[in-house]
Protein backbone atom coordinates (compact mmCIF):
# COMPACT_ATOMS: atom_id res chain seq x y z
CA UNK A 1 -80.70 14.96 102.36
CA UNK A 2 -83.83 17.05 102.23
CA UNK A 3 -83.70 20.81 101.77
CA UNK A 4 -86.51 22.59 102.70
CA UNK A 5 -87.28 25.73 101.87
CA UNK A 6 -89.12 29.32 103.63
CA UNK A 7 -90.12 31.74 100.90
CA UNK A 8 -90.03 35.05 101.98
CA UNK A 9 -93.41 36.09 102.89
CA UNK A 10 -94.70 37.49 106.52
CA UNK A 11 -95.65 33.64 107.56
CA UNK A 12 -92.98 31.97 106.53
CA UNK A 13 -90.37 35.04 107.40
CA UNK A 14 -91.77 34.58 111.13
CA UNK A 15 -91.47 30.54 110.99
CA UNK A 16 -87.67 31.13 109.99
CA UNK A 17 -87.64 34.10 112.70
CA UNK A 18 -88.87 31.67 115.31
CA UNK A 19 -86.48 28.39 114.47
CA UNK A 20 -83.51 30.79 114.72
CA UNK A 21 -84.51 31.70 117.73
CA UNK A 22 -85.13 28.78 119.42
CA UNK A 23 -89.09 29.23 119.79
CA UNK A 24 -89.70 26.53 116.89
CA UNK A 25 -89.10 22.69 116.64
CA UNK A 26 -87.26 21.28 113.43
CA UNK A 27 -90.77 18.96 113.47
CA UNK A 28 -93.17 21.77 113.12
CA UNK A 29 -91.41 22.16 109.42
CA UNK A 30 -93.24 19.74 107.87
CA UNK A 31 -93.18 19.49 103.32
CA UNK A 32 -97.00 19.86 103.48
CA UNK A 33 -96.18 23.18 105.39
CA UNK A 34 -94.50 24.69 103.03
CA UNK A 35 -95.61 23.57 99.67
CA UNK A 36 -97.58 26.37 99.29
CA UNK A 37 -94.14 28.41 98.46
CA UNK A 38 -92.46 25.26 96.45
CA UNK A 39 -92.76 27.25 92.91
CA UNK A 40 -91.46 30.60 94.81
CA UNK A 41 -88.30 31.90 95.34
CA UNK A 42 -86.90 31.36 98.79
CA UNK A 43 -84.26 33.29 101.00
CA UNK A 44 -84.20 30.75 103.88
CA UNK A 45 -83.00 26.98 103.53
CA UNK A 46 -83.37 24.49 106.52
CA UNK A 47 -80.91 21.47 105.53
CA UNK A 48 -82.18 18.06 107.63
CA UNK A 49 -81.39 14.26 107.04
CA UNK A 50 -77.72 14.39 106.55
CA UNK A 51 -76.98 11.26 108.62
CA UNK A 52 -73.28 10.59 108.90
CA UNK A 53 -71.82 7.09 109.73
CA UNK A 54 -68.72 7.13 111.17
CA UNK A 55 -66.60 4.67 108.39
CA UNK A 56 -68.55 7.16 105.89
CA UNK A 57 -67.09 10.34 107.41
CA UNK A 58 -64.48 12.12 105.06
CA UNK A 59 -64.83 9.32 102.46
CA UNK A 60 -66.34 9.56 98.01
CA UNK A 61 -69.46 8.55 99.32
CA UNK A 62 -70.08 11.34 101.28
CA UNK A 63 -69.20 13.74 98.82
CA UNK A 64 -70.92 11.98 96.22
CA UNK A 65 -74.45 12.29 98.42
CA UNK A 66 -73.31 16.04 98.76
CA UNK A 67 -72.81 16.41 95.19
CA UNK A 68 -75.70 14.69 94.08
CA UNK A 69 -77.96 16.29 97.00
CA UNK A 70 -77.07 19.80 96.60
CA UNK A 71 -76.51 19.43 92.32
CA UNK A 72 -80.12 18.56 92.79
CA UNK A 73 -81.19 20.74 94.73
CA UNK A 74 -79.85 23.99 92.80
CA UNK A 75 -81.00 22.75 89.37
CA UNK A 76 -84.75 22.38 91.18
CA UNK A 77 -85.34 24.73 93.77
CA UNK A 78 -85.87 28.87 93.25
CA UNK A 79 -83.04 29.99 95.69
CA UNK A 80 -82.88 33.55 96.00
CA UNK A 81 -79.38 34.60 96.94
CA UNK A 82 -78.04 35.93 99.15
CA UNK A 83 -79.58 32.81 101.05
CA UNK A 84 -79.13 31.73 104.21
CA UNK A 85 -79.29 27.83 105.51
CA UNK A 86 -79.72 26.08 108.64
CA UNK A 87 -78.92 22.81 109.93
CA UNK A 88 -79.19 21.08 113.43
CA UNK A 89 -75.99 19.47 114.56
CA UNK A 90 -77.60 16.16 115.83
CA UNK A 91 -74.04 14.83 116.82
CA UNK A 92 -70.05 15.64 116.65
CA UNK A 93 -69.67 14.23 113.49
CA UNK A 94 -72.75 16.56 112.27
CA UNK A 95 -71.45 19.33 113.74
CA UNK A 96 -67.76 18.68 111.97
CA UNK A 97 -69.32 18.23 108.47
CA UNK A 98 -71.07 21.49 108.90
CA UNK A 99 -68.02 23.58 110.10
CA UNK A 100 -66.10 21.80 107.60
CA UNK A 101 -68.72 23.52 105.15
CA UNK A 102 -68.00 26.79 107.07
CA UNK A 103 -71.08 27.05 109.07
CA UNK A 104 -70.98 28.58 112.00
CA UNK A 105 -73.33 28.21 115.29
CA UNK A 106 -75.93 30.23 115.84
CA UNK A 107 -77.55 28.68 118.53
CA UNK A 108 -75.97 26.69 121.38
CA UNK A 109 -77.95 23.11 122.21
CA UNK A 110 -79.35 24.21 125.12
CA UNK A 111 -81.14 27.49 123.76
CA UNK A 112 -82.61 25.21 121.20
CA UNK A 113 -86.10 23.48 121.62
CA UNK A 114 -84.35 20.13 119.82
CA UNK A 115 -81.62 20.21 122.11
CA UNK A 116 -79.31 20.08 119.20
CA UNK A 117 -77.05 23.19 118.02
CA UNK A 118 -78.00 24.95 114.95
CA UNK A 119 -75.55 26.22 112.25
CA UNK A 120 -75.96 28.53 109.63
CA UNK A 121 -74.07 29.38 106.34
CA UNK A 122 -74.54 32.85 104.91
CA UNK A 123 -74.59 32.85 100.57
CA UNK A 124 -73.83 35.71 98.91
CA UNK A 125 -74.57 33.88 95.13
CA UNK A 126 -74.55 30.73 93.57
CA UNK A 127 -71.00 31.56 92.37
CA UNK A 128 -69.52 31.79 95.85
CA UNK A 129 -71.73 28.47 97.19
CA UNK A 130 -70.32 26.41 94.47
CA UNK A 131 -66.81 27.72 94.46
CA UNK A 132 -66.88 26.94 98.36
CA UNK A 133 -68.06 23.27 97.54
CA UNK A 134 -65.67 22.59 94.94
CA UNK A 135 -62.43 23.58 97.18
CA UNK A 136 -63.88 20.63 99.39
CA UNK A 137 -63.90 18.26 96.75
CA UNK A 138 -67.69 18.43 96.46
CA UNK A 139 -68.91 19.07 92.73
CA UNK A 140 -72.86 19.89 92.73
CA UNK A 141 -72.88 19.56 88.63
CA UNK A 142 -71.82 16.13 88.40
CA UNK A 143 -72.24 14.30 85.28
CA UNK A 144 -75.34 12.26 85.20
CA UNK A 145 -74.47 8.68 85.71
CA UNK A 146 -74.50 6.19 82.88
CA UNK A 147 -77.34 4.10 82.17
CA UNK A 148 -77.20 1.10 83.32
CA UNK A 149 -77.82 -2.06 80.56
């Protein structure tokens, strides 16, 4: 799971203005793109990778990806809440994950350059994302796994 982040600036405000929209493919985000705004604090969150197999769906592996994923990704990244993220629904069992994480579509498939839907999740604070996680079994502070001898 990759997270990648827009930092609220005019540039990177339009880039997120322009996915949303539908005028911008997920490949024009690119890490060397936004690097420049890796140390800043960033508003908008575009979620790609998650790649579901079907015997994987609902199962601890899953949610230990999640928890490891997004654990990660809060103790790293300068999120500035309230946040928004986005995610393409690439297939149904994308698209069930995501709703299961109450996001909602934004865009249908067809009004997207991808051809995929994209979802959003509105975050008021950090308290609220985790709380949500945890009543879905996910838990983004998990211990750190023991060293192996």
């Amino acid at each position: 799971m990759k997270a990648r982040a827009s930092a609220k600036s005019n540039v990177t405000y339009l880039a997120t203005e322009l996915f949303t929209t539908g005028r911008l493919k997920e490949s024009q985000f690119s890490g060397r793109t936004m690097r420049p705004f890796i140390s800043g604090s960033a508003q908008f969150w575009y979620i790609s990778g998650i790649v579901l197999r079907p015997e994987l769906k609902g199962g601890r592996a899953i949610k230990i990806l999640l928890s490891r994923g997004v654990g990660c990704w809060l103790t790293k990244a300068h999120v500035h809440f309230p946040c928004q993220l986005f995610a393409l629904a690439y297939s149904e069992q994308g698209q069930a994950l995501l709703e299961g994480f109450d996001f909602f579509k934004l865009r249908n498939a067809k009004a997207m350059p991808d051809g995929a839907p994209l979802f959003a999740l509105q975050v008021s604070d950090r308290e609220q994302l985790l709380s949500s996680l945890n009543s879905r079994g996910v838990d983004a502070c998990p211990p750190a796994p023991e060293p192996s001898n």
